[in-house]
N, C-alpha and C. Protein backbone atom coordinates (compact mmCIF):
# COMPACT_ATOMS: atom_id res chain seq x y z
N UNK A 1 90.92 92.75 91.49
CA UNK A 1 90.52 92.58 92.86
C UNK A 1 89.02 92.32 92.95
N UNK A 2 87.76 93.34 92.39
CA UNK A 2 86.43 92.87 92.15
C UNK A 2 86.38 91.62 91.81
N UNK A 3 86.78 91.23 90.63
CA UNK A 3 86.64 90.41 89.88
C UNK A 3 86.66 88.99 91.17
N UNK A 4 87.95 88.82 91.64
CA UNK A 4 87.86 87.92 92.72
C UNK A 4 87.11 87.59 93.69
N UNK A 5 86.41 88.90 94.01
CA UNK A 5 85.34 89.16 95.15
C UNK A 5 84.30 88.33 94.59
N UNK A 6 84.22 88.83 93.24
CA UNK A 6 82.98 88.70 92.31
C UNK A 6 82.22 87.26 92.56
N UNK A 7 83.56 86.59 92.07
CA UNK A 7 83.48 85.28 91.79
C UNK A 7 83.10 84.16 93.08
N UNK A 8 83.73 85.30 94.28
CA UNK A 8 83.49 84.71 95.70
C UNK A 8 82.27 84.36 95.77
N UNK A 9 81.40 85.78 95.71
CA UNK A 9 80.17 86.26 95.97
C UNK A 9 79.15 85.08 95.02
N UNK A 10 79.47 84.75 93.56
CA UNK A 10 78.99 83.57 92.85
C UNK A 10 79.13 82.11 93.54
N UNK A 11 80.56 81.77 94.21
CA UNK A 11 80.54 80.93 94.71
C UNK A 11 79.57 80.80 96.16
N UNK A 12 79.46 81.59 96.82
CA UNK A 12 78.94 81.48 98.21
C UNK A 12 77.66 81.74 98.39
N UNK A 13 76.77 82.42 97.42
CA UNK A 13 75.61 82.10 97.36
C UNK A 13 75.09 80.69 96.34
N UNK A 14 75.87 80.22 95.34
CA UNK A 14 76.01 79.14 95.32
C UNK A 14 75.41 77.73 96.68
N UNK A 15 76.89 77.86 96.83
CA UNK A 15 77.21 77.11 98.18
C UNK A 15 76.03 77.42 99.15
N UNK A 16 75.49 78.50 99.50
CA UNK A 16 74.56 78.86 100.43
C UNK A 16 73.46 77.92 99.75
N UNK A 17 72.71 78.16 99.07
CA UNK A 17 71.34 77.16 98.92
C UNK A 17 71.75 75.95 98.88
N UNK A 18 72.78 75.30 98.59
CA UNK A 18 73.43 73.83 98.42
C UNK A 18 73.32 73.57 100.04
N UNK A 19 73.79 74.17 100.96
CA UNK A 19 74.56 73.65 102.68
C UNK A 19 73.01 73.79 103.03
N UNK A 20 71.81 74.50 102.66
CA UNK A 20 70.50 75.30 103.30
C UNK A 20 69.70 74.02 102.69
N UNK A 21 69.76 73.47 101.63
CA UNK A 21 68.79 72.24 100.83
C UNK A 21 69.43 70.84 102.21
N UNK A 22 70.64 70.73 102.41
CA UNK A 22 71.28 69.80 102.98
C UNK A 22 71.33 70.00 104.49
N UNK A 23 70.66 71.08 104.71
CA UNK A 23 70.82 71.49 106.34
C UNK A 23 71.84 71.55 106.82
N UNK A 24 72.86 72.11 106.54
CA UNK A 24 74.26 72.39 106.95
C UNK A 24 74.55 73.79 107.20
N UNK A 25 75.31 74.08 108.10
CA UNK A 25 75.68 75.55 108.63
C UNK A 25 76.11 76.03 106.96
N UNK A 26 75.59 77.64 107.34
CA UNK A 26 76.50 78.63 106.10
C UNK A 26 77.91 78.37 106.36
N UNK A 27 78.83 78.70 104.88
CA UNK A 27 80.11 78.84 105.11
C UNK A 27 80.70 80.60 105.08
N UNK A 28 81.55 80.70 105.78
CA UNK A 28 81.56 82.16 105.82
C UNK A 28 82.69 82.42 104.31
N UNK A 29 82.50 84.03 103.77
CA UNK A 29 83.06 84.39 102.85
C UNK A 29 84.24 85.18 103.54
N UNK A 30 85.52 84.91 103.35
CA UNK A 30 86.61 85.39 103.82
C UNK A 30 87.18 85.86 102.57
N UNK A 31 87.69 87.37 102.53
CA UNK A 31 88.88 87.94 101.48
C UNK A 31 90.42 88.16 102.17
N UNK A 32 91.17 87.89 100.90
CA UNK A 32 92.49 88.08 101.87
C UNK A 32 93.35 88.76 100.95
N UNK A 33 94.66 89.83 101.05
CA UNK A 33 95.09 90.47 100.20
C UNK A 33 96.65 90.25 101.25
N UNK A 34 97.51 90.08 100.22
CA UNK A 34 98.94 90.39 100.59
C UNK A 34 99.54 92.13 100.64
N UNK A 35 98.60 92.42 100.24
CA UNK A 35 98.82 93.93 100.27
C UNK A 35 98.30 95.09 101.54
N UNK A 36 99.84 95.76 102.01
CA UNK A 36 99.49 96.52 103.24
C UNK A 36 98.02 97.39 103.05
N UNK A 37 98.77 98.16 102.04
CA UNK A 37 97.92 99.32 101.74
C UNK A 37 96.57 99.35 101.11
N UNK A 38 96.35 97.76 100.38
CA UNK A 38 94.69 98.20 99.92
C UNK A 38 94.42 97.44 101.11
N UNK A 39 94.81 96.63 102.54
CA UNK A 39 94.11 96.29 103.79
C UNK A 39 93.55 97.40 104.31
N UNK A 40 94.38 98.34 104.48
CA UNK A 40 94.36 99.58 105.00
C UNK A 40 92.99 100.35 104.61
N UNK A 41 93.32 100.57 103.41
CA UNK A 41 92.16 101.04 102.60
C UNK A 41 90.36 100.71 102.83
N UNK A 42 90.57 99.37 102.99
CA UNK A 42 89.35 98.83 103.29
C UNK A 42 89.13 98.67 104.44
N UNK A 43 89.87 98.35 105.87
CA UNK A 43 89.40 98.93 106.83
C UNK A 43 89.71 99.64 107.78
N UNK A 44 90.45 100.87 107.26
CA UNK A 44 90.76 102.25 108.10
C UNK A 44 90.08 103.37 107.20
N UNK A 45 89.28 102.76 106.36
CA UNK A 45 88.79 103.82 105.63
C UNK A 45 89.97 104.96 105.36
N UNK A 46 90.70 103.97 104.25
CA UNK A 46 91.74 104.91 103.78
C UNK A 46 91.57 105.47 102.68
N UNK A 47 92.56 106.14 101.76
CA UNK A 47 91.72 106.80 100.55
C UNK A 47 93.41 106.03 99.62
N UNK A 48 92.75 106.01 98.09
CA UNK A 48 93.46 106.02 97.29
C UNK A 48 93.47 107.33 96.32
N UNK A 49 94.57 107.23 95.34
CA UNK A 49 94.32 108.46 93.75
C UNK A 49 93.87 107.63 93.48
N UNK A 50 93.98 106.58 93.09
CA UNK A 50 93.11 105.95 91.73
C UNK A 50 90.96 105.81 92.01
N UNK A 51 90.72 106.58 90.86
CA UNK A 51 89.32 106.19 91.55
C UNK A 51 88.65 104.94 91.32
N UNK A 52 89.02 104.44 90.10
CA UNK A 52 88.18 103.15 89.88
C UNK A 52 88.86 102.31 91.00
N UNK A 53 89.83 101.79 91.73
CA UNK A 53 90.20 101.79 92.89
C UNK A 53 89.54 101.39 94.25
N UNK A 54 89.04 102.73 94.10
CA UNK A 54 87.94 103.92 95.46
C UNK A 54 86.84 102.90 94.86
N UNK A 55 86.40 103.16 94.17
CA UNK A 55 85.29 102.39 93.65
C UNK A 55 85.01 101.23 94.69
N UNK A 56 85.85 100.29 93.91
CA UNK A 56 86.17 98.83 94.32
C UNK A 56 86.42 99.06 95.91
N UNK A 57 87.34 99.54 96.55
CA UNK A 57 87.35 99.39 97.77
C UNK A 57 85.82 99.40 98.59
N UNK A 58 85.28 100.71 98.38
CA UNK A 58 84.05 101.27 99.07
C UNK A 58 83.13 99.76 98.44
N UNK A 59 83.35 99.77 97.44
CA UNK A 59 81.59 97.98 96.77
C UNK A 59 82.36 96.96 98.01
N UNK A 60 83.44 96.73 98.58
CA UNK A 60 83.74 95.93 99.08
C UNK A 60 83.80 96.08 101.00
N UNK A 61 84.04 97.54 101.28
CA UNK A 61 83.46 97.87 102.43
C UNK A 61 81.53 97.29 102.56
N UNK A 62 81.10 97.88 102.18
CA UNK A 62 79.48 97.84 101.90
C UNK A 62 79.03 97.01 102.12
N UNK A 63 79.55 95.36 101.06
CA UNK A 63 79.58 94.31 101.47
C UNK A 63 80.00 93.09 102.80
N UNK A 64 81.16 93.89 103.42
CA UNK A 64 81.41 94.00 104.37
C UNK A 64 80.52 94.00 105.22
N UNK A 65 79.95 95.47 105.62
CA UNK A 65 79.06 96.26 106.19
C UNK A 65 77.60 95.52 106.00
N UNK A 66 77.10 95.05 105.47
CA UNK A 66 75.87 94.51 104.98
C UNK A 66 76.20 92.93 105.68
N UNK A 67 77.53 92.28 105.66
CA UNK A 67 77.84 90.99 106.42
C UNK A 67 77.66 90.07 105.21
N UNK A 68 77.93 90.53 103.81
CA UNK A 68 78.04 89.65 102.95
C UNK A 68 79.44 88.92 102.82
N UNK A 69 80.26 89.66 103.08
CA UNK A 69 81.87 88.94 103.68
C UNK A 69 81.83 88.69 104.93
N UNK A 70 81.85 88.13 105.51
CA UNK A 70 82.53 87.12 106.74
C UNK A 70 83.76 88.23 107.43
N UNK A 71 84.88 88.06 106.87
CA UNK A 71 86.14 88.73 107.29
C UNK A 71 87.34 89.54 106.03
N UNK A 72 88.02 89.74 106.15
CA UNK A 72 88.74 90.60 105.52
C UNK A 72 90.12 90.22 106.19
N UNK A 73 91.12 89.81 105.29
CA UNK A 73 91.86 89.21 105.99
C UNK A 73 93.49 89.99 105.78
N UNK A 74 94.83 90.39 106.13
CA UNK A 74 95.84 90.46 105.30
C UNK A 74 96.97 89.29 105.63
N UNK A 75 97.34 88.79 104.28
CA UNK A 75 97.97 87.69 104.83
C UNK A 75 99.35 87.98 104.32
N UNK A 76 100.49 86.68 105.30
CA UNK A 76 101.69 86.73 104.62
C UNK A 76 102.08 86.63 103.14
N UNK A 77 102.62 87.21 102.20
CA UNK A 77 102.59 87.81 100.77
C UNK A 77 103.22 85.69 100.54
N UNK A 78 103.69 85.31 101.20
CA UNK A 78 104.42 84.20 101.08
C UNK A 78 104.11 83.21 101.21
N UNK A 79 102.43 83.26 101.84
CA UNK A 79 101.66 82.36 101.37
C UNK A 79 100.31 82.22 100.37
N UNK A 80 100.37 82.92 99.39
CA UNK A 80 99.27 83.49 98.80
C UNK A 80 99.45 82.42 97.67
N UNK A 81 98.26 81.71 97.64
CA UNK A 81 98.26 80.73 96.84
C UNK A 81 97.86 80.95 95.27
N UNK A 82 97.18 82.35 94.86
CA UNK A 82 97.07 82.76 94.01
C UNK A 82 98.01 83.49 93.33
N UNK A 83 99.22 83.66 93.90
CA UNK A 83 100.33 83.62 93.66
C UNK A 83 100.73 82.91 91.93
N UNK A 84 100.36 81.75 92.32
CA UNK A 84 100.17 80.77 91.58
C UNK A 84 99.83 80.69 89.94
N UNK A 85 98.71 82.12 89.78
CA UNK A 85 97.95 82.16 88.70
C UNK A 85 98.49 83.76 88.10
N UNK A 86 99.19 84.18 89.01
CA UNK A 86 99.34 85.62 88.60
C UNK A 86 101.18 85.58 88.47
N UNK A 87 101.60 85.29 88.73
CA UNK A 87 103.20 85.47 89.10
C UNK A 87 104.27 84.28 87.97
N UNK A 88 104.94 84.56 87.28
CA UNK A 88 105.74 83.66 86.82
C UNK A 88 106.41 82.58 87.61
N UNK A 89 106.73 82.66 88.62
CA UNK A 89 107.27 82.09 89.54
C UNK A 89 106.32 81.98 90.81
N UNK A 90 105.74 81.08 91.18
CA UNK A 90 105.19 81.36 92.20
C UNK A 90 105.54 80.71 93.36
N UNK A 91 105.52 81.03 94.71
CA UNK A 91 105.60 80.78 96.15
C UNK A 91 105.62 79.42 96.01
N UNK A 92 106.25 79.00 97.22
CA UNK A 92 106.29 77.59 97.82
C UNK A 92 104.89 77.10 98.34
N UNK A 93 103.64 78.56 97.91
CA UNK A 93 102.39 77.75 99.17
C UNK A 93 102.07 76.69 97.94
N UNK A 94 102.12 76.71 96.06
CA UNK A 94 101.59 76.16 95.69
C UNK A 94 102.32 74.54 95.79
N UNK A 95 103.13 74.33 95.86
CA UNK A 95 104.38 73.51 96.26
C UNK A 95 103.81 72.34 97.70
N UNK A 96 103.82 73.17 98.24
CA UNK A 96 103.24 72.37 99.53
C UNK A 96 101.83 72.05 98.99
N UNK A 97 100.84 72.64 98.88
CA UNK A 97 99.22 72.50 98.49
C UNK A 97 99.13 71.00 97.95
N UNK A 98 100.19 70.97 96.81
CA UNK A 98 100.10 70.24 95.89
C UNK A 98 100.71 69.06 96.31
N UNK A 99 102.03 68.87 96.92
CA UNK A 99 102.50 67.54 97.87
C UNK A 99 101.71 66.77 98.86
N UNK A 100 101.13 67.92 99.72
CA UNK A 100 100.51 67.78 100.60
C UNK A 100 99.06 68.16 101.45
N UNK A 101 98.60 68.28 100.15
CA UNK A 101 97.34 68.65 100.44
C UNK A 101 96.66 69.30 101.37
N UNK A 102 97.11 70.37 101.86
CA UNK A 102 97.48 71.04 102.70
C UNK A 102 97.76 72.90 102.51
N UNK A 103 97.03 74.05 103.01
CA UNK A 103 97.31 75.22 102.78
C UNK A 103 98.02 75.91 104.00
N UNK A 104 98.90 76.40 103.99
CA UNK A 104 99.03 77.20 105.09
C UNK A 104 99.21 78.74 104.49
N UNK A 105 98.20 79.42 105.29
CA UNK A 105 98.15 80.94 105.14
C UNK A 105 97.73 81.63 106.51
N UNK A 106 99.66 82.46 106.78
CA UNK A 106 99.28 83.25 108.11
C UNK A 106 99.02 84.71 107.53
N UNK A 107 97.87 84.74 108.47
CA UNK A 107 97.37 86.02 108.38
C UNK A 107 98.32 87.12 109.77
N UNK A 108 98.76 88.57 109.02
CA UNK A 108 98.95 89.26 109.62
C UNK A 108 98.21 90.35 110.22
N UNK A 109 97.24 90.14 109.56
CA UNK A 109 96.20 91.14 110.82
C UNK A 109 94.51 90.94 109.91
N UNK A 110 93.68 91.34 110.71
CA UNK A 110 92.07 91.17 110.05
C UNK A 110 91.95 91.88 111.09
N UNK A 111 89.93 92.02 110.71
CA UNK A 111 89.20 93.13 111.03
C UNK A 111 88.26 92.77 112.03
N UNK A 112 88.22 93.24 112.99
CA UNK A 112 87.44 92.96 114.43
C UNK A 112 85.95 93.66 114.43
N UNK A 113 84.75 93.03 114.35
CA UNK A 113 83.85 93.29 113.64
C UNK A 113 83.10 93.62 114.50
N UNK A 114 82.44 94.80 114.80
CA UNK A 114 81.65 95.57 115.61
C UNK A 114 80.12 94.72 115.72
N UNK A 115 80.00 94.47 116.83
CA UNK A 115 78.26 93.64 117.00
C UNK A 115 77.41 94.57 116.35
């Protein structure tokens, strides 16, 4: 899960001096998880047993909190395109992506971000 963030966080400050040299709006950093319970976790300030876990959740609140992520997203498990890289079988989103160049990912709930 870090690891993904990680790589976000490489890409989007990336991208940030690239859109800032070119005068183009920032792009926002969005995370998205098919999973109820680590959504939960990250923003109901829920708790897990596992601590390395806890860890990861809280580095990713923070970031959050600081406005280095954009949004936090939970999406339908059935469109998760990373699906793709982790799963023997994966979802129809990579299926469509690939015909049609084209993603669809509904989100079932995100985080309403306090001014």
């Amino acid at each position: 899960m870090v690891l993904g963030v990680d790589v976000a966080f490489a890409l989007s400050t990336t991208l940030k001096e690239i859109t800032e040299q070119l005068g183009f709006p920032n792009a926002p950093t969005i995370i998205c998880t098919e999973s109820f319970s680590l959504y939960e976790c990250m923003v109901k300030l829920g708790t897990t047993k596992e601590k390395r876990l806890m860890i990861d959740v809280m580095a990713i609140r923070e970031s959050y909190e600081r406005r280095e992520l954009s949004e936090i997203r939970w999406i339908n498990g059935d469109d998760n395109p990373a699906d793709a890289m982790t799963k023997v079988s994966p979802t129809k989103s990579l299926e469509l992506l690939v015909n049609t160049n084209k993603l669809t990912v509904r989100m079932e709930g995100w985080v309403e971000r306090k001014n």
